[in-house]
PDB file of N, CA and C in Angstrom:
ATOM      1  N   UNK A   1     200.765  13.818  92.360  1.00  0.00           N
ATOM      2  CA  UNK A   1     200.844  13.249  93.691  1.00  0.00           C
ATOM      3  C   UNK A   1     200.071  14.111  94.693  1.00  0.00           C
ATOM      4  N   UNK A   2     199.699  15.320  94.230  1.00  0.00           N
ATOM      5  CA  UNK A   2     198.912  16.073  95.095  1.00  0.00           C
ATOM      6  C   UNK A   2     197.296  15.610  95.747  1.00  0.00           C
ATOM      7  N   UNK A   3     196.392  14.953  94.573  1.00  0.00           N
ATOM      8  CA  UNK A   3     195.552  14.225  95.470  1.00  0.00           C
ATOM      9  C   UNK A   3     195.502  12.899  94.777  1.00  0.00           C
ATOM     10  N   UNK A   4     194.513  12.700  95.145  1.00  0.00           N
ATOM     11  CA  UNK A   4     194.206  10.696  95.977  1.00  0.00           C
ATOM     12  C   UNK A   4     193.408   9.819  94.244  1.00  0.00           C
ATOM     13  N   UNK A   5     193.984   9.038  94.200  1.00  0.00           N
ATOM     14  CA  UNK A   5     193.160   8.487  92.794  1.00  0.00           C
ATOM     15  C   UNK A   5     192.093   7.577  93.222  1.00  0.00           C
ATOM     16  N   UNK A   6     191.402   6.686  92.616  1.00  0.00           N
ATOM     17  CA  UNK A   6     190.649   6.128  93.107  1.00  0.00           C
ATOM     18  C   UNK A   6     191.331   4.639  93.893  1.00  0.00           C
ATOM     19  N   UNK A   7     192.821   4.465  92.856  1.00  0.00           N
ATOM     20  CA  UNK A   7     193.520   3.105  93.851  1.00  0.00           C
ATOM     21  C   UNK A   7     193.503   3.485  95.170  1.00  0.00           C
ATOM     22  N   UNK A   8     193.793   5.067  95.395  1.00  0.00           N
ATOM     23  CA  UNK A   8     194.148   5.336  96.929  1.00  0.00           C
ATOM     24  C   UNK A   8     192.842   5.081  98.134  1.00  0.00           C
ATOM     25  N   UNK A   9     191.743   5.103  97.462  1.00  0.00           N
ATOM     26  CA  UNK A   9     190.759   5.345  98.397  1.00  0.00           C
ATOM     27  C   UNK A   9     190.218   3.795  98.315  1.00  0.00           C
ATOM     28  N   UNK A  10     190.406   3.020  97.275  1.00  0.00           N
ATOM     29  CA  UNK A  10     189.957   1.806  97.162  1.00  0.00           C
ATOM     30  C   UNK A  10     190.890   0.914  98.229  1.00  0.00           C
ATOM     31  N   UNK A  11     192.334   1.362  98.289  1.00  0.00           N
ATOM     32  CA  UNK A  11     193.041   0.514  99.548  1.00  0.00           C
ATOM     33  C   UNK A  11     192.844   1.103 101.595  1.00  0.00           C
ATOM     34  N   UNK A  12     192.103   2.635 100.820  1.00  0.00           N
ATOM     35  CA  UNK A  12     192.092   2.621 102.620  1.00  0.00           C
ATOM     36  C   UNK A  12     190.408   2.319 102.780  1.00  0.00           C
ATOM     37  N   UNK A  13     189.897   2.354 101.977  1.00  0.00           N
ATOM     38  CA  UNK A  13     188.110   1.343 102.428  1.00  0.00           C
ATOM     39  C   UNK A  13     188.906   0.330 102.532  1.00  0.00           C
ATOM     40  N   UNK A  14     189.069  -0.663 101.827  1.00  0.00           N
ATOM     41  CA  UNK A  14     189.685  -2.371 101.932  1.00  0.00           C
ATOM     42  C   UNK A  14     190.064  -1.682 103.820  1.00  0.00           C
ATOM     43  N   UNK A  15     191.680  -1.022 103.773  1.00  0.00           N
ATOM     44  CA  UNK A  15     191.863  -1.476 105.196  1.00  0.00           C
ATOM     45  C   UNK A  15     190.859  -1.175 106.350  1.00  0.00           C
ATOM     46  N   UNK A  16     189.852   0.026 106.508  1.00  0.00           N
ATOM     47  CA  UNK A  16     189.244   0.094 107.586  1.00  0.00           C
ATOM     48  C   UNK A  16     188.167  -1.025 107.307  1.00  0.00           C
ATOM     49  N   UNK A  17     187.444  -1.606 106.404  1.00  0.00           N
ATOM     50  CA  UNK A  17     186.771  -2.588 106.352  1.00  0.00           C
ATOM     51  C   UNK A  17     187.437  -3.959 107.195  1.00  0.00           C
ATOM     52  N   UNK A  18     188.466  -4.313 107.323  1.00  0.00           N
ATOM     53  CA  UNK A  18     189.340  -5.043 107.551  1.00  0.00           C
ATOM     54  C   UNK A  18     189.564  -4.617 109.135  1.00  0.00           C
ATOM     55  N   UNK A  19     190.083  -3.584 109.408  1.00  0.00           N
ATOM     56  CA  UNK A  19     190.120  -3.116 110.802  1.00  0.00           C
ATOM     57  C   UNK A  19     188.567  -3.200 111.928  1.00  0.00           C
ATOM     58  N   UNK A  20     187.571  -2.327 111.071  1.00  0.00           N
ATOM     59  CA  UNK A  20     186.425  -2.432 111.815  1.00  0.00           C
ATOM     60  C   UNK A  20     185.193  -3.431 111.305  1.00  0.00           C
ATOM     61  N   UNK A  21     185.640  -3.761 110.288  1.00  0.00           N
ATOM     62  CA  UNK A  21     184.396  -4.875 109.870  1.00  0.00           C
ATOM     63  C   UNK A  21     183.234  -4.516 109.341  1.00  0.00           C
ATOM     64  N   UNK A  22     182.108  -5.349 108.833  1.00  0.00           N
ATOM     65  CA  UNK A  22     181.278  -4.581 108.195  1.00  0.00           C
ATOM     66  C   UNK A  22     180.227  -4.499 108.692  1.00  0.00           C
ATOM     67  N   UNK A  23     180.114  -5.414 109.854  1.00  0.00           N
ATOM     68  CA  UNK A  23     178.896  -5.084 110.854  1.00  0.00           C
ATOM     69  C   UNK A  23     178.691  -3.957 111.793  1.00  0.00           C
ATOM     70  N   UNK A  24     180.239  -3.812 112.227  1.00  0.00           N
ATOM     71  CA  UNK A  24     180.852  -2.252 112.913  1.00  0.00           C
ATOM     72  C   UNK A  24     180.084  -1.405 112.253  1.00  0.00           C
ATOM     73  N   UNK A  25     180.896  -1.370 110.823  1.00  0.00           N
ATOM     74  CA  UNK A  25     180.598   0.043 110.019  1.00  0.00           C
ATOM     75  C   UNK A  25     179.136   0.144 109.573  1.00  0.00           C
ATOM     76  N   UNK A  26     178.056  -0.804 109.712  1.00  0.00           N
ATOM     77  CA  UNK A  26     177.015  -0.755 109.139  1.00  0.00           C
ATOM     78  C   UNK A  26     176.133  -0.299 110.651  1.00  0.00           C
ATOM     79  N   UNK A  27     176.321  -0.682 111.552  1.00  0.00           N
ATOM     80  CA  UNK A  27     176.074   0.074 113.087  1.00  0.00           C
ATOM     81  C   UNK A  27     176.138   1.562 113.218  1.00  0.00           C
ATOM     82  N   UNK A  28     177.707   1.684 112.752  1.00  0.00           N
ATOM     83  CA  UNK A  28     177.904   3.491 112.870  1.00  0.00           C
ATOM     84  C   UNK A  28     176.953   4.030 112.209  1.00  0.00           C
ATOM     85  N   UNK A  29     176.996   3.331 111.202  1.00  0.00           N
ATOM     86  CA  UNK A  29     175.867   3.795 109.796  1.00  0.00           C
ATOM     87  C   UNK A  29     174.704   4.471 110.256  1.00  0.00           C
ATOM     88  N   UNK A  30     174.172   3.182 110.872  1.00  0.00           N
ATOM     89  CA  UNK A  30     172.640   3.721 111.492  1.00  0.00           C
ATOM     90  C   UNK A  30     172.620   4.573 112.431  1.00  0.00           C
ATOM     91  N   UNK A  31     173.900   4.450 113.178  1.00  0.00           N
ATOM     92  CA  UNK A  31     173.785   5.541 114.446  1.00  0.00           C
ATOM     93  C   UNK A  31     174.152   7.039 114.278  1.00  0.00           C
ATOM     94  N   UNK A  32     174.328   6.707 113.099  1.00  0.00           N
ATOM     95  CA  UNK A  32     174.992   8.323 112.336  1.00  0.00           C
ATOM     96  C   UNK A  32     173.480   8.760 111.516  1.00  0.00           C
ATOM     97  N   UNK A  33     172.379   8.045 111.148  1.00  0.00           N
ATOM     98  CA  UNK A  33     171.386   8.196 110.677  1.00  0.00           C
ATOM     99  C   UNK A  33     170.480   8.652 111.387  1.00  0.00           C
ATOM    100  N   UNK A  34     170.290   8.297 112.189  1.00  0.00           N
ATOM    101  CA  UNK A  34     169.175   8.203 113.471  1.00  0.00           C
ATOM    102  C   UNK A  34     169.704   9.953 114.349  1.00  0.00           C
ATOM    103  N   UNK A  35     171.309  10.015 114.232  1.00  0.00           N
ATOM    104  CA  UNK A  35     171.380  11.163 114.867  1.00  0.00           C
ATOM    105  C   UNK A  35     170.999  12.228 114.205  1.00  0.00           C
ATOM    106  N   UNK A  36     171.217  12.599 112.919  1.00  0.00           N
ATOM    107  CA  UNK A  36     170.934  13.298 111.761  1.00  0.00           C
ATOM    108  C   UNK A  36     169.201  13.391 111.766  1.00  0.00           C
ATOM    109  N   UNK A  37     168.688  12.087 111.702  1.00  0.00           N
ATOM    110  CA  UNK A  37     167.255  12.467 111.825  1.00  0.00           C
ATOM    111  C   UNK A  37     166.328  12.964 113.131  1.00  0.00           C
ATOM    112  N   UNK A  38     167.374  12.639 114.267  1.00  0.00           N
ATOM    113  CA  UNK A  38     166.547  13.606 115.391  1.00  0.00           C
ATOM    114  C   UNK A  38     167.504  14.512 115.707  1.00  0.00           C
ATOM    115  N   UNK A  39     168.196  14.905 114.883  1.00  0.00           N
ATOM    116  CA  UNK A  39     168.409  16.830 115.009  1.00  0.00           C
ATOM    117  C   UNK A  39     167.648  17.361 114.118  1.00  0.00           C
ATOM    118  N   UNK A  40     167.310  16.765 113.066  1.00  0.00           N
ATOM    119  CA  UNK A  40     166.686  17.378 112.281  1.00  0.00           C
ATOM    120  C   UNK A  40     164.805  17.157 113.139  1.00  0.00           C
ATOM    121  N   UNK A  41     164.957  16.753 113.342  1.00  0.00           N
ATOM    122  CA  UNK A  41     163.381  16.640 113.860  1.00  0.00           C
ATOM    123  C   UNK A  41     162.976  17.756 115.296  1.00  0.00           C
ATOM    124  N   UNK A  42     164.235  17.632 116.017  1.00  0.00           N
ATOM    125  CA  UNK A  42     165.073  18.688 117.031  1.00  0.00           C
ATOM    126  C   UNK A  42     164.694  20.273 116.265  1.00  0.00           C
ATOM    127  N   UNK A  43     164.344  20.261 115.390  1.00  0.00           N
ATOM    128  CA  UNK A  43     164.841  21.510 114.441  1.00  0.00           C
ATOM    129  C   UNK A  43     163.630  21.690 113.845  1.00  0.00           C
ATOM    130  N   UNK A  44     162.811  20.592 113.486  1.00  0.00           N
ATOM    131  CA  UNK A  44     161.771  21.362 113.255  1.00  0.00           C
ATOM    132  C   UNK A  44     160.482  21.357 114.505  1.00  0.00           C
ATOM    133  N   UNK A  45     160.769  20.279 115.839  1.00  0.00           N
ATOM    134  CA  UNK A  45     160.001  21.014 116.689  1.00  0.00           C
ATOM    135  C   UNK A  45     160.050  22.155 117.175  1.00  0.00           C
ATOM    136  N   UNK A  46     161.463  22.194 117.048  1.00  0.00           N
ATOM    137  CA  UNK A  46     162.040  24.011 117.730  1.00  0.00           C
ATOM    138  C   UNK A  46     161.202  25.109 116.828  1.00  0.00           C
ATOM    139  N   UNK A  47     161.388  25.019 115.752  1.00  0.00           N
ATOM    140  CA  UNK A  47     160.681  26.103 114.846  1.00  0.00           C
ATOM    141  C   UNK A  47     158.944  26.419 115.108  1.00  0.00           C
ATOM    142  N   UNK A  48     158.414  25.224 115.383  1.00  0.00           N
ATOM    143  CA  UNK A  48     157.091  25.206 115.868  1.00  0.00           C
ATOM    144  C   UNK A  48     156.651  25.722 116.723  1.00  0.00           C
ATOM    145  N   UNK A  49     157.406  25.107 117.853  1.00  0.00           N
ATOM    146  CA  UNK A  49     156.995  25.961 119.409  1.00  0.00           C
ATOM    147  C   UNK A  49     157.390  27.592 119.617  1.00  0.00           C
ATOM    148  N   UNK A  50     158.125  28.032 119.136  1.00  0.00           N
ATOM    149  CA  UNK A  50     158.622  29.077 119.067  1.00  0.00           C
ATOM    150  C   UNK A  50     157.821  30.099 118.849  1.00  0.00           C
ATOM    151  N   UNK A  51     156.540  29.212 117.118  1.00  0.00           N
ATOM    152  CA  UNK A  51     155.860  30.399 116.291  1.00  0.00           C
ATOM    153  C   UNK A  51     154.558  30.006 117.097  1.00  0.00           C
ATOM    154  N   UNK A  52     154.425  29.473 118.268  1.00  0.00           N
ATOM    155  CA  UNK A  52     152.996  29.209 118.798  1.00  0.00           C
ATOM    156  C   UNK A  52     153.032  30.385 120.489  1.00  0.00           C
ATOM    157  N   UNK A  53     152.502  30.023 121.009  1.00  0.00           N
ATOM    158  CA  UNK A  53     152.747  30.941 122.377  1.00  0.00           C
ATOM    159  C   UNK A  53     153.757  30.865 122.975  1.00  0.00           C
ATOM    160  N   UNK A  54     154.292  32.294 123.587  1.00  0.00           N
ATOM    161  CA  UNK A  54     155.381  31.760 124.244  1.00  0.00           C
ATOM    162  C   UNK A  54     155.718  31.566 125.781  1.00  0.00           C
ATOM    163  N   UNK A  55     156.234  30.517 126.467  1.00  0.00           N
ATOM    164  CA  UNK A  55     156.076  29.592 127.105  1.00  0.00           C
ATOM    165  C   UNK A  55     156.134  30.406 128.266  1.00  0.00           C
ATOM    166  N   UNK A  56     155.432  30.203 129.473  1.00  0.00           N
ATOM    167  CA  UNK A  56     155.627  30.830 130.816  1.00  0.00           C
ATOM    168  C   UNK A  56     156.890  30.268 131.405  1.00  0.00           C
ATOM    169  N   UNK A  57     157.154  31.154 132.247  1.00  0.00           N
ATOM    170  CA  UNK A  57     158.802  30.816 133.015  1.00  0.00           C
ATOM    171  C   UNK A  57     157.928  29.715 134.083  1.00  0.00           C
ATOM    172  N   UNK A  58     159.262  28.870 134.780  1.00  0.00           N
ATOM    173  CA  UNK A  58     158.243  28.010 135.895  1.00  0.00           C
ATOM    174  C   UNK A  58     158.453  28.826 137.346  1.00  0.00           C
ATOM    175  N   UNK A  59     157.913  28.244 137.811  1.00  0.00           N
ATOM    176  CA  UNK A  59     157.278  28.946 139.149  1.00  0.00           C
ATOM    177  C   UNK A  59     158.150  28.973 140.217  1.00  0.00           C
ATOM    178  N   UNK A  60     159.010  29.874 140.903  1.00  0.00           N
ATOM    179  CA  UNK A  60     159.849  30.000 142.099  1.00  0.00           C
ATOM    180  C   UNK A  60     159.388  28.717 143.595  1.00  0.00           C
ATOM    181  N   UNK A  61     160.409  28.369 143.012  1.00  0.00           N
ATOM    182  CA  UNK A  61     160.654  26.762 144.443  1.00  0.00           C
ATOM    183  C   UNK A  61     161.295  27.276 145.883  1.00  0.00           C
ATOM    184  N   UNK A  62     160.024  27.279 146.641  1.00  0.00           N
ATOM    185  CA  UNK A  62     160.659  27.844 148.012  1.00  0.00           C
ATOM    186  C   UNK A  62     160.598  26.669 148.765  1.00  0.00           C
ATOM    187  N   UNK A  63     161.893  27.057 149.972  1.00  0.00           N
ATOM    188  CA  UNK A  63     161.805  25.827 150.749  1.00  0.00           C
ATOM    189  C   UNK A  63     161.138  26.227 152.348  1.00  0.00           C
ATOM    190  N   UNK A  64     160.003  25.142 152.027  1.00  0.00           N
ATOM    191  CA  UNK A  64     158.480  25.499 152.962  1.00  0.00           C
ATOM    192  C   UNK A  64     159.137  24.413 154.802  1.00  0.00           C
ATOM    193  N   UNK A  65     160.244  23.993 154.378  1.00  0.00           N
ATOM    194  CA  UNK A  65     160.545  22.627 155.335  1.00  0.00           C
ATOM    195  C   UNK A  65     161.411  23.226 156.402  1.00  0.00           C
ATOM    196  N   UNK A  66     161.453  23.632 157.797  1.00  0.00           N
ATOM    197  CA  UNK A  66     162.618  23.893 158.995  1.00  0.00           C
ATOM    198  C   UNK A  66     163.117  23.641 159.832  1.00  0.00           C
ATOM    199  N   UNK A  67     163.320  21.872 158.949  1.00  0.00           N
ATOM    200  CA  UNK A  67     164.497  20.814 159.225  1.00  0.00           C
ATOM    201  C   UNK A  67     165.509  21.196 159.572  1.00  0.00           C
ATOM    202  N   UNK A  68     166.235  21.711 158.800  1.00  0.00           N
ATOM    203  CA  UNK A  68     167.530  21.489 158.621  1.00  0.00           C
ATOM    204  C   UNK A  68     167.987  23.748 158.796  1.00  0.00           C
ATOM    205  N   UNK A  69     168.093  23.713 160.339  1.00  0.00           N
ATOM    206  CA  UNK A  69     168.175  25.007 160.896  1.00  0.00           C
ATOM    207  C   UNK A  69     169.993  25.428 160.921  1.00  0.00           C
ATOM    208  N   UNK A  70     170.799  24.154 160.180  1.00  0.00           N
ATOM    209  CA  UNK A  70     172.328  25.155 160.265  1.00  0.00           C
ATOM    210  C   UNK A  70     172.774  25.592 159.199  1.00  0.00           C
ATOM    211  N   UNK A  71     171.701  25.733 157.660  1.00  0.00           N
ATOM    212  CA  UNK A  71     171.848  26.216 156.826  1.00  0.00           C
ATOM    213  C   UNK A  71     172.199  27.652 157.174  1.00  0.00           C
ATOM    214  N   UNK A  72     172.824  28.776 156.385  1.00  0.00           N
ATOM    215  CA  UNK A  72     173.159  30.243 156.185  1.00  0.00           C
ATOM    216  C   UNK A  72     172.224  30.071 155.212  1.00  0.00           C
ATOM    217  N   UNK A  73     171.609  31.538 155.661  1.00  0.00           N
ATOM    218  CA  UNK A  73     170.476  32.082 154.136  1.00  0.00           C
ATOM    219  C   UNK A  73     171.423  32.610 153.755  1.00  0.00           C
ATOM    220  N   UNK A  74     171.531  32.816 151.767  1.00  0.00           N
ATOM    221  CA  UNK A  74     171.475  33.436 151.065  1.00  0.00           C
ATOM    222  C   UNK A  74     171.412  34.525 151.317  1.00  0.00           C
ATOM    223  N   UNK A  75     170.517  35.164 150.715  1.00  0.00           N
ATOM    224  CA  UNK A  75     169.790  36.517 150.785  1.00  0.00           C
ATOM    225  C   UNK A  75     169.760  37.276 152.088  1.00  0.00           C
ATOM    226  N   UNK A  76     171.095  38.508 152.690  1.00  0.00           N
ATOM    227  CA  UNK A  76     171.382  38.572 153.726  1.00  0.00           C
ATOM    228  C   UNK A  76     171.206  40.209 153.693  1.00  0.00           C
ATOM    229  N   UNK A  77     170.732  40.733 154.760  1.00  0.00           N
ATOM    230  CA  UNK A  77     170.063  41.961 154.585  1.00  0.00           C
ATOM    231  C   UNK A  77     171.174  42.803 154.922  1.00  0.00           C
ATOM    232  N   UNK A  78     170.832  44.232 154.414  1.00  0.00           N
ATOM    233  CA  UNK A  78     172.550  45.028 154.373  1.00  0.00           C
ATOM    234  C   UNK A  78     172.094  45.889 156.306  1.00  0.00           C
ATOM    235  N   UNK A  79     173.274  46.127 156.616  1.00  0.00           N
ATOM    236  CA  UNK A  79     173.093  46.711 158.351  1.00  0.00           C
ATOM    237  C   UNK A  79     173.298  48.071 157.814  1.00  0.00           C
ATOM    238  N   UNK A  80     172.447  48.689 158.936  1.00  0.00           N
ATOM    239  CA  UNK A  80     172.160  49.943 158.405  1.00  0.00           C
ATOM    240  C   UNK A  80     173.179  50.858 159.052  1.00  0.00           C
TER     241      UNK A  80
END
């Protein structure tokens, strides 16, 4: 009684077939395929870019606009 014979697994396919159907389960199917194949594809662009140059940081976004004057700066200088 410790594990599962094949009657056991043959009545719980029957019931989730029955519960979710076979168009359901043939959906998950693919969507469980498709995820598998773009991690894996995820995995080998990663390996590529990695062994080619490596990538510059992007470029510091300043705000050039002095609209909006009731902002507090950040960056606040120490009193001497």
């Amino acid at each position: 009684m410790g594990s599962f014979s094949i009657w056991h697994w043959l009545i719980v396919l029957l019931i989730v077939v029955m519960i979710f159907g076979t168009k359901k389960l043939k959906n998950m199917g693919q969507d469980l395929g498709q995820a598998v194949k773009g991690f894996k594809d995820g995995m080998h662009d990663g390996s590529t870019e990695s062994d080619a140059s490596p990538a510059q940081p992007p470029a510091q976004v300043t705000n050039t606009t002095t609209a909006d004057r009731d902002t507090i700066d950040v960056q606040a200088t120490e009193k001497s």
